[in-house]
C-alpha atoms as a PDB file:
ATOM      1  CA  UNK A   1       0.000   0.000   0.000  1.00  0.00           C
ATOM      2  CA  UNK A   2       1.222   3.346  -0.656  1.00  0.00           C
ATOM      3  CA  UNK A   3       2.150   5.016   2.884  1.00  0.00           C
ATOM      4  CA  UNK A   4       1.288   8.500   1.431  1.00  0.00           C
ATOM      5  CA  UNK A   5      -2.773   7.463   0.563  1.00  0.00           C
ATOM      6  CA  UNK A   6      -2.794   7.853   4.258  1.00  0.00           C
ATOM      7  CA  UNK A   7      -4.536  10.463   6.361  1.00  0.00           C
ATOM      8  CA  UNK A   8      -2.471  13.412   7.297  1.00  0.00           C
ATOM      9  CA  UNK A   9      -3.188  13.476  11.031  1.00  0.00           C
ATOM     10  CA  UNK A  10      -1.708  15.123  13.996  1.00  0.00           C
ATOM     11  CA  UNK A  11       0.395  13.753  16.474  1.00  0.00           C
ATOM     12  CA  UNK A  12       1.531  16.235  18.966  1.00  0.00           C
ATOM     13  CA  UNK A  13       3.040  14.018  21.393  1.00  0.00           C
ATOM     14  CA  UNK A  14       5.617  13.573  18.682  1.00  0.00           C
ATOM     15  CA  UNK A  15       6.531  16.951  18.765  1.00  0.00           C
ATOM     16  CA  UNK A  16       7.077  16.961  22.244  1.00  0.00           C
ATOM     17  CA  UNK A  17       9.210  14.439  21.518  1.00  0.00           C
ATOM     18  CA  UNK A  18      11.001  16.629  19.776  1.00  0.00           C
ATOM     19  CA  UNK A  19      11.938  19.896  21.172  1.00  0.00           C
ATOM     20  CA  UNK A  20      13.197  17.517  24.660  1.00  0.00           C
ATOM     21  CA  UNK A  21      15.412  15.397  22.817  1.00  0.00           C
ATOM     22  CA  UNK A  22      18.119  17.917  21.175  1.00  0.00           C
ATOM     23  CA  UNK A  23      18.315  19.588  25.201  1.00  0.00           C
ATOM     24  CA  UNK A  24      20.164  17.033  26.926  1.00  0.00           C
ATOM     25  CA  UNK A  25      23.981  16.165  27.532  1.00  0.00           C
ATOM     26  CA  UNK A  26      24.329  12.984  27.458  1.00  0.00           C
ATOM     27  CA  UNK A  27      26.984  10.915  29.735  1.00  0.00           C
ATOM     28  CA  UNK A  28      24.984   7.670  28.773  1.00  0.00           C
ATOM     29  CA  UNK A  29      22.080   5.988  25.972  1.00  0.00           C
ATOM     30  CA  UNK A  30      18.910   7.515  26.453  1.00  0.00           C
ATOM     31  CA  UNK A  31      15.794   7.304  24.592  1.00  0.00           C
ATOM     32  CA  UNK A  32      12.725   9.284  24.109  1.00  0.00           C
ATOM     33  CA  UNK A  33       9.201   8.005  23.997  1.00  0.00           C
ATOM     34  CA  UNK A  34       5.926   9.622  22.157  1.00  0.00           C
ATOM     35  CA  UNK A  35       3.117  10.132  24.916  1.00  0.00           C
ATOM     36  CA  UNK A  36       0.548   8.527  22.877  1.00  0.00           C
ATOM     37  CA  UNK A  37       0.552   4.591  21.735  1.00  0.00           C
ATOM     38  CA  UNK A  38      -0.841   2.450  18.850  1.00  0.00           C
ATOM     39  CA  UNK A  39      -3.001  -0.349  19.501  1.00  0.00           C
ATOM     40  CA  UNK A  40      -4.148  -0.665  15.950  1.00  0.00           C
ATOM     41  CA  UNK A  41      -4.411   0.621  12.362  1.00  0.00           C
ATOM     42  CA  UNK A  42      -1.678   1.624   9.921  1.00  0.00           C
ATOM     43  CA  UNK A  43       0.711   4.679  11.339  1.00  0.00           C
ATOM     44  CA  UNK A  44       3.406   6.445   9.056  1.00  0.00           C
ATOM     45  CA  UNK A  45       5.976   9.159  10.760  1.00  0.00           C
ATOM     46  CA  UNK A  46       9.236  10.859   9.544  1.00  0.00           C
ATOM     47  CA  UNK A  47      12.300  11.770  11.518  1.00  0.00           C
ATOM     48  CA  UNK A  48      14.639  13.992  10.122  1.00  0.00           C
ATOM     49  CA  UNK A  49      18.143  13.824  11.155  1.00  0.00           C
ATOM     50  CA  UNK A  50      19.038  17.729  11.053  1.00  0.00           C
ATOM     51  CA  UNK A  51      22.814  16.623  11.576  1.00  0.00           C
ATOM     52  CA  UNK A  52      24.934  13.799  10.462  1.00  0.00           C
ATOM     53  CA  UNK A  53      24.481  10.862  12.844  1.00  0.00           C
ATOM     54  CA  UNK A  54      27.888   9.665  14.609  1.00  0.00           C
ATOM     55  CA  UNK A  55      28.596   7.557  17.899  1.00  0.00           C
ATOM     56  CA  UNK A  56      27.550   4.438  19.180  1.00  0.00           C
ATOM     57  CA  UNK A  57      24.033   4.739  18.349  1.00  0.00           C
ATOM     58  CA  UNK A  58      21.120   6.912  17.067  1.00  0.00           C
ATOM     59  CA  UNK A  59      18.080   5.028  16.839  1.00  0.00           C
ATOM     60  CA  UNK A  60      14.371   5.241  15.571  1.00  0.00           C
ATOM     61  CA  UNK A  61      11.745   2.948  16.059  1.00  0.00           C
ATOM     62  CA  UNK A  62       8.732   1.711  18.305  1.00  0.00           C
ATOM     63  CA  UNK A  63       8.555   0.161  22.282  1.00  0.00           C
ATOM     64  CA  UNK A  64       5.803  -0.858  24.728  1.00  0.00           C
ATOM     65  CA  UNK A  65       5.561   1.146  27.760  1.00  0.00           C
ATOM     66  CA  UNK A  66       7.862  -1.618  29.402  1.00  0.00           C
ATOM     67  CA  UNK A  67      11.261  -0.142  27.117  1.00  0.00           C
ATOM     68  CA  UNK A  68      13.832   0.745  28.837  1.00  0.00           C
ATOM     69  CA  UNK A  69      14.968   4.679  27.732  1.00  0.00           C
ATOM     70  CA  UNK A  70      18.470   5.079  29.909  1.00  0.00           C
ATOM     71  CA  UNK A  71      21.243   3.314  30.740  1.00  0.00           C
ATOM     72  CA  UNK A  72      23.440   4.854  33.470  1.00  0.00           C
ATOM     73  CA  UNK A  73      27.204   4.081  34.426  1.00  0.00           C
ATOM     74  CA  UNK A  74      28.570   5.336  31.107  1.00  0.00           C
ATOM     75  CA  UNK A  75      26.756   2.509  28.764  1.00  0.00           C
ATOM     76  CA  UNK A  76      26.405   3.558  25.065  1.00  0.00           C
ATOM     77  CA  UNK A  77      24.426   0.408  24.041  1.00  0.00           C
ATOM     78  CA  UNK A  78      21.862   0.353  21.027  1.00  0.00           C
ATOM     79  CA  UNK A  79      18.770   0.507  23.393  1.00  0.00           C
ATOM     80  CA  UNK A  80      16.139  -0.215  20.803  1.00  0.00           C
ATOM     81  CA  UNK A  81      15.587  -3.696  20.678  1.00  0.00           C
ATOM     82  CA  UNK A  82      18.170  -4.444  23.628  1.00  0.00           C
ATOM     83  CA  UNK A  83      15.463  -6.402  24.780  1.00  0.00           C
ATOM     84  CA  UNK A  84      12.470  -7.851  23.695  1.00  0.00           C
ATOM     85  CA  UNK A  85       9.830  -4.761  24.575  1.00  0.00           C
ATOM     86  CA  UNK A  86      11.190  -2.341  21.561  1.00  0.00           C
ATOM     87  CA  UNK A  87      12.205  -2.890  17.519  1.00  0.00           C
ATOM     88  CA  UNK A  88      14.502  -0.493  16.039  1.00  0.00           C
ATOM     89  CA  UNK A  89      16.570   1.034  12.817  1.00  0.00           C
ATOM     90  CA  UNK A  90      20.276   2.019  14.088  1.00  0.00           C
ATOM     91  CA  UNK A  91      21.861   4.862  11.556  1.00  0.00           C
ATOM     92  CA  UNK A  92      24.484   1.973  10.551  1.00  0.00           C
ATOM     93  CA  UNK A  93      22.054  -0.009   8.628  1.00  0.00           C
ATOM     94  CA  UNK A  94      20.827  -2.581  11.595  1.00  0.00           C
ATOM     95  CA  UNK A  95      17.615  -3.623  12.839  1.00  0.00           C
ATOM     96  CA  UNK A  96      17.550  -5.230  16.204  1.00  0.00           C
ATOM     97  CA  UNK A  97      14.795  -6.844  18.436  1.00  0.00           C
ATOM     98  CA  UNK A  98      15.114  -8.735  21.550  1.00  0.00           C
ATOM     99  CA  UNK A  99      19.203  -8.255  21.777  1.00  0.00           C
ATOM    100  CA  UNK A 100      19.701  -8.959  18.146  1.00  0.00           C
ATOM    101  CA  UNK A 101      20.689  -7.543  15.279  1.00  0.00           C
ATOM    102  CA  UNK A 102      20.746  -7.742  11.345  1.00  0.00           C
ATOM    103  CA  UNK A 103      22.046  -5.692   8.042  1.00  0.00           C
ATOM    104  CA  UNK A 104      19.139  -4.454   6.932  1.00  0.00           C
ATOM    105  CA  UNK A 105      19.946  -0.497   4.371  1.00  0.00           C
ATOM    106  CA  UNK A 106      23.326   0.866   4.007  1.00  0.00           C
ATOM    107  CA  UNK A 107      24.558   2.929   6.781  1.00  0.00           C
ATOM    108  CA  UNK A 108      23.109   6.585   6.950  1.00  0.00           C
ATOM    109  CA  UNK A 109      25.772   9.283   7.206  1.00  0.00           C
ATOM    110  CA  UNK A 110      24.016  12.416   5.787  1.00  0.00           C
ATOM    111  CA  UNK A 111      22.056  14.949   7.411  1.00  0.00           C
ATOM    112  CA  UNK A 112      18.951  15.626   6.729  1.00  0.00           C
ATOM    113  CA  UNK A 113      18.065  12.694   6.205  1.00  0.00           C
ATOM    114  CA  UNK A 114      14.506  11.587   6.691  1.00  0.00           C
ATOM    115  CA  UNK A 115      13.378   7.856   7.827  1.00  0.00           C
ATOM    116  CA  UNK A 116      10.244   7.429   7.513  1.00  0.00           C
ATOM    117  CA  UNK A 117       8.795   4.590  10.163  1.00  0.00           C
ATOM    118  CA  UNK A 118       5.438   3.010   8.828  1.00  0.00           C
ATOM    119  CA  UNK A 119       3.724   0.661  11.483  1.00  0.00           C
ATOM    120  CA  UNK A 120       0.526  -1.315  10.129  1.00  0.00           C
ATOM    121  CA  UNK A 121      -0.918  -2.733  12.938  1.00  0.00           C
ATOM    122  CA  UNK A 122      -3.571  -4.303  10.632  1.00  0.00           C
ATOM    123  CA  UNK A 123      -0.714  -6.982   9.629  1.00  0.00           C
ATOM    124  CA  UNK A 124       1.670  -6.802  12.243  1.00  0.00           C
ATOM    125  CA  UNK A 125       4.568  -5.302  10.336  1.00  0.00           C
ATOM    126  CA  UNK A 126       7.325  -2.247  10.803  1.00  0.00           C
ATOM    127  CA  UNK A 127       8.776  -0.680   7.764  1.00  0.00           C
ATOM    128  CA  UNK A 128      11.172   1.939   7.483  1.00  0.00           C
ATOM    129  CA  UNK A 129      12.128   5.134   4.587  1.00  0.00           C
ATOM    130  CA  UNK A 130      14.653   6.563   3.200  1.00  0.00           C
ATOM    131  CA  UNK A 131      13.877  10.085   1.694  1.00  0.00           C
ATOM    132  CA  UNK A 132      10.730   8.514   0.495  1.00  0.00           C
ATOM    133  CA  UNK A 133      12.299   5.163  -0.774  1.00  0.00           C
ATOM    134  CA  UNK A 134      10.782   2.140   0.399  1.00  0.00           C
ATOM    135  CA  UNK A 135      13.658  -0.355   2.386  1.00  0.00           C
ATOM    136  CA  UNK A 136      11.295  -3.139   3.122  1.00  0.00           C
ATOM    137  CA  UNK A 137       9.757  -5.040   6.208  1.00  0.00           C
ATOM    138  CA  UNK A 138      12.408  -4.586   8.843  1.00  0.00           C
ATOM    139  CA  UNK A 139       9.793  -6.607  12.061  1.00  0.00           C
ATOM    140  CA  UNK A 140       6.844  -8.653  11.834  1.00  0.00           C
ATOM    141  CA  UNK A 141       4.185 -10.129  14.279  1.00  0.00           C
ATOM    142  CA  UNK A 142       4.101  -7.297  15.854  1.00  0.00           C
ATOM    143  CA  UNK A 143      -0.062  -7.623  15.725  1.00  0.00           C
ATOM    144  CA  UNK A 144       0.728 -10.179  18.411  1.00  0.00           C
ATOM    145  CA  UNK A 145       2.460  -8.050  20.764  1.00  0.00           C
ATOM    146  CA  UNK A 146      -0.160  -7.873  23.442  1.00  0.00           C
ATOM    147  CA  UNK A 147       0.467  -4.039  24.386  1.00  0.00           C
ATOM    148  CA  UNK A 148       0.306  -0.741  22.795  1.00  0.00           C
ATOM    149  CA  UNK A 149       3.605   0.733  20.754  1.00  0.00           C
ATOM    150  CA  UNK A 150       4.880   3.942  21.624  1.00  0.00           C
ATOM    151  CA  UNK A 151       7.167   6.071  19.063  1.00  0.00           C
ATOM    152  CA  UNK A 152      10.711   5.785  20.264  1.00  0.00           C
ATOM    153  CA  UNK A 153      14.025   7.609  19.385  1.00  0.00           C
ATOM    154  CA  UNK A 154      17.570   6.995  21.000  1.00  0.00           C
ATOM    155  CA  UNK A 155      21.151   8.286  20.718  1.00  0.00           C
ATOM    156  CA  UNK A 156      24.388   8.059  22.782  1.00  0.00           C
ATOM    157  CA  UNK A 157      25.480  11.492  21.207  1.00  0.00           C
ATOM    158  CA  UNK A 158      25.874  14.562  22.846  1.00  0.00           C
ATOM    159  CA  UNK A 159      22.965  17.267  21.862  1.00  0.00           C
ATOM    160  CA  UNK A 160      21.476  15.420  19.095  1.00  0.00           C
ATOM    161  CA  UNK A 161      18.953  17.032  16.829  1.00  0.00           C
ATOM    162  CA  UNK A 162      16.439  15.213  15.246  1.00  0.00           C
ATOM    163  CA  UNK A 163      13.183  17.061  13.637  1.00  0.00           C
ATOM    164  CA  UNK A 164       9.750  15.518  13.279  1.00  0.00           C
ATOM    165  CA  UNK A 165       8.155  15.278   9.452  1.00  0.00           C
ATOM    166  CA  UNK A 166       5.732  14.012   7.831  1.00  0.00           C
ATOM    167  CA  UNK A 167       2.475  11.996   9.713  1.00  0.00           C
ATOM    168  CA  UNK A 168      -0.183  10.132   8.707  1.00  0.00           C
ATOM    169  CA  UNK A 169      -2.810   7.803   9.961  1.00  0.00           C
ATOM    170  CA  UNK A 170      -5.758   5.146   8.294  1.00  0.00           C
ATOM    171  CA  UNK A 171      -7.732   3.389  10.889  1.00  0.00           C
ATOM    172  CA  UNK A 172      -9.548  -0.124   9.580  1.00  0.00           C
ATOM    173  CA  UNK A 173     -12.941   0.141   8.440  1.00  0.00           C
ATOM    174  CA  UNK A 174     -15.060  -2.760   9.353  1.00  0.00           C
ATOM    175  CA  UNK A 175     -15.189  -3.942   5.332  1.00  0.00           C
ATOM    176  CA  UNK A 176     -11.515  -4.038   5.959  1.00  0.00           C
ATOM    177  CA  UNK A 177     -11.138  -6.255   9.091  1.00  0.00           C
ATOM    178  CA  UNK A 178     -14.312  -8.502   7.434  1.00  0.00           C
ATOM    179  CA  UNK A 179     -11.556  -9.085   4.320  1.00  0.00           C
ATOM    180  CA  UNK A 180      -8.774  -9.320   6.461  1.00  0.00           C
ATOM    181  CA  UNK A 181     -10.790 -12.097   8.650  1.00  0.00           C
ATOM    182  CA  UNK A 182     -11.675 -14.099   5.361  1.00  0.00           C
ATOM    183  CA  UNK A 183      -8.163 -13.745   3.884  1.00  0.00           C
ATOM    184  CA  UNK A 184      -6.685 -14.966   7.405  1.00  0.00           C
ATOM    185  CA  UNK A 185      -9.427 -18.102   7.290  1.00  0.00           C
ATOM    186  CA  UNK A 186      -9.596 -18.682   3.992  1.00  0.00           C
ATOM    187  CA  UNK A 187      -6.826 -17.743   1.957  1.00  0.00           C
ATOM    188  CA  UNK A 188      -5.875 -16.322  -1.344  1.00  0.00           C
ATOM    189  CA  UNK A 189      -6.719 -19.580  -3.767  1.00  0.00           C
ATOM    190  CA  UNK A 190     -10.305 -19.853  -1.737  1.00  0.00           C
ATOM    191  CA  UNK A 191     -11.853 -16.742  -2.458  1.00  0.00           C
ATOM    192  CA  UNK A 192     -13.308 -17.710  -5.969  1.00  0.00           C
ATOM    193  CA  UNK A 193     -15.546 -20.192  -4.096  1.00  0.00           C
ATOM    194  CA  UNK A 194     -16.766 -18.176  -1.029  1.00  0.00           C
ATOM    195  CA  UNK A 195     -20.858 -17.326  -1.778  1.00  0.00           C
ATOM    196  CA  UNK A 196     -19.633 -13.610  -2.457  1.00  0.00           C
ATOM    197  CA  UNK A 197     -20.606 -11.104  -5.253  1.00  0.00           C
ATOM    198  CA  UNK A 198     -17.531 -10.990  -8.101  1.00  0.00           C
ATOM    199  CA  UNK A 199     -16.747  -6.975  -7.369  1.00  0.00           C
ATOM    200  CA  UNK A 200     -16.834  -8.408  -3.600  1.00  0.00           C
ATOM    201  CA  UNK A 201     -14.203 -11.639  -4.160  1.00  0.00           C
ATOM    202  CA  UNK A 202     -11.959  -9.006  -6.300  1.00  0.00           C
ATOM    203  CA  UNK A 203     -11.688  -6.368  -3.800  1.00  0.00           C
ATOM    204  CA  UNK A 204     -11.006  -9.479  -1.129  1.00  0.00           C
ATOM    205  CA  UNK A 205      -8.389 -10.517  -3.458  1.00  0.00           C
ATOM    206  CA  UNK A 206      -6.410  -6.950  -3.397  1.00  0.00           C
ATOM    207  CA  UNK A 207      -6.982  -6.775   0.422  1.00  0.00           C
END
């Protein structure tokens, strides 16, 4: 689906995010979390990295209200997905979840860049952007994660400055979560014979 068919939407509890993130000095990995979590539908939100990202780790992704945002005693640690409550996109081209990591994108070195995070809660997936280019599923199952995702942001670097972008929101309709039941019972290769009007098994079909 294209991210941008979306509803533009406001989310000021991103912007809060924000303006508190580029005021502290950091002696350890901290994190930032949005005020306001997902439970469902299909969430899109840029960060823009208004200076080059260096150090250890700057981070963007999504937690449950159980992530950890600081480590003390001089740690500079990746702290999304540390554990298994948060899944997140490190500027050097890793996704990690639950202590683990992968190569996911090439390492981002430029500023202003903007990653685009697109969460669809309707099928359980995280996605990221770069400058409007899709990189792919970087998580799954995250439909089965039994509490609400909050936007998250992390860095070990001194003053970082990070800007918020575009947003954009599309809750499910109930048409929607009647295809996405049938798909999930039923499968692609069934639809034809489901007692169903033709327009109706086609727009199952493209669900």
């Amino acid at each position: 689906m294209n991210i941008y068919g979306l509803c533009i939407c406001s989310f000021p509890h991103l912007c809060i995010m924000m303006l508190i993130f580029i005021c502290i000095f950091f002696l350890y990995v901290i994190g930032v979390r949005g005020t306001k979590a997902f439970s469902y539908g299909e969430h899109y939100w840029e960060i823009i990295f208004l200076e080059a990202p260096f150090g250890t780790s700057v981070m963007v992704g999504v937690g449950t209200g159980q992530t950890v945002l600081h480590m003390s005693d001089y740690k500079f640690v990746n702290l999304l997905g540390m554990d298994c409550n948060s899944w997140g996109l490190s500027y050097k081209g890793t996704v990690w979840n639950n202590g683990k990591s992968r190569r996911y994108c090439e390492p981002i070195y430029d500023e202003k860049t903007i990653i685009g995070c697109y969460l669809n809660l309707n099928n359980g997936t995280l996605a990221f952007y770069k400058n409007g280019v899709n990189l792919g599923v970087a998580f799954e199952g995250l439909d089965r994660v039994m509490e609400p995702l909050y936007p998250i942001i992390s860095s070990t670097t001194t003053e970082t400055e990070m800007g918020l972008g575009k947003r954009a929101c599309r809750y499910s309709t109930l048409q929607d979560k009647c295809c996405s039941a049938i798909m999930s019972l039923s499968g692609y290769s069934c639809v034809d014979s489901l007692p169903l009007p033709t327009i109706m098994k086609k727009y199952v079909k493209g669900f």
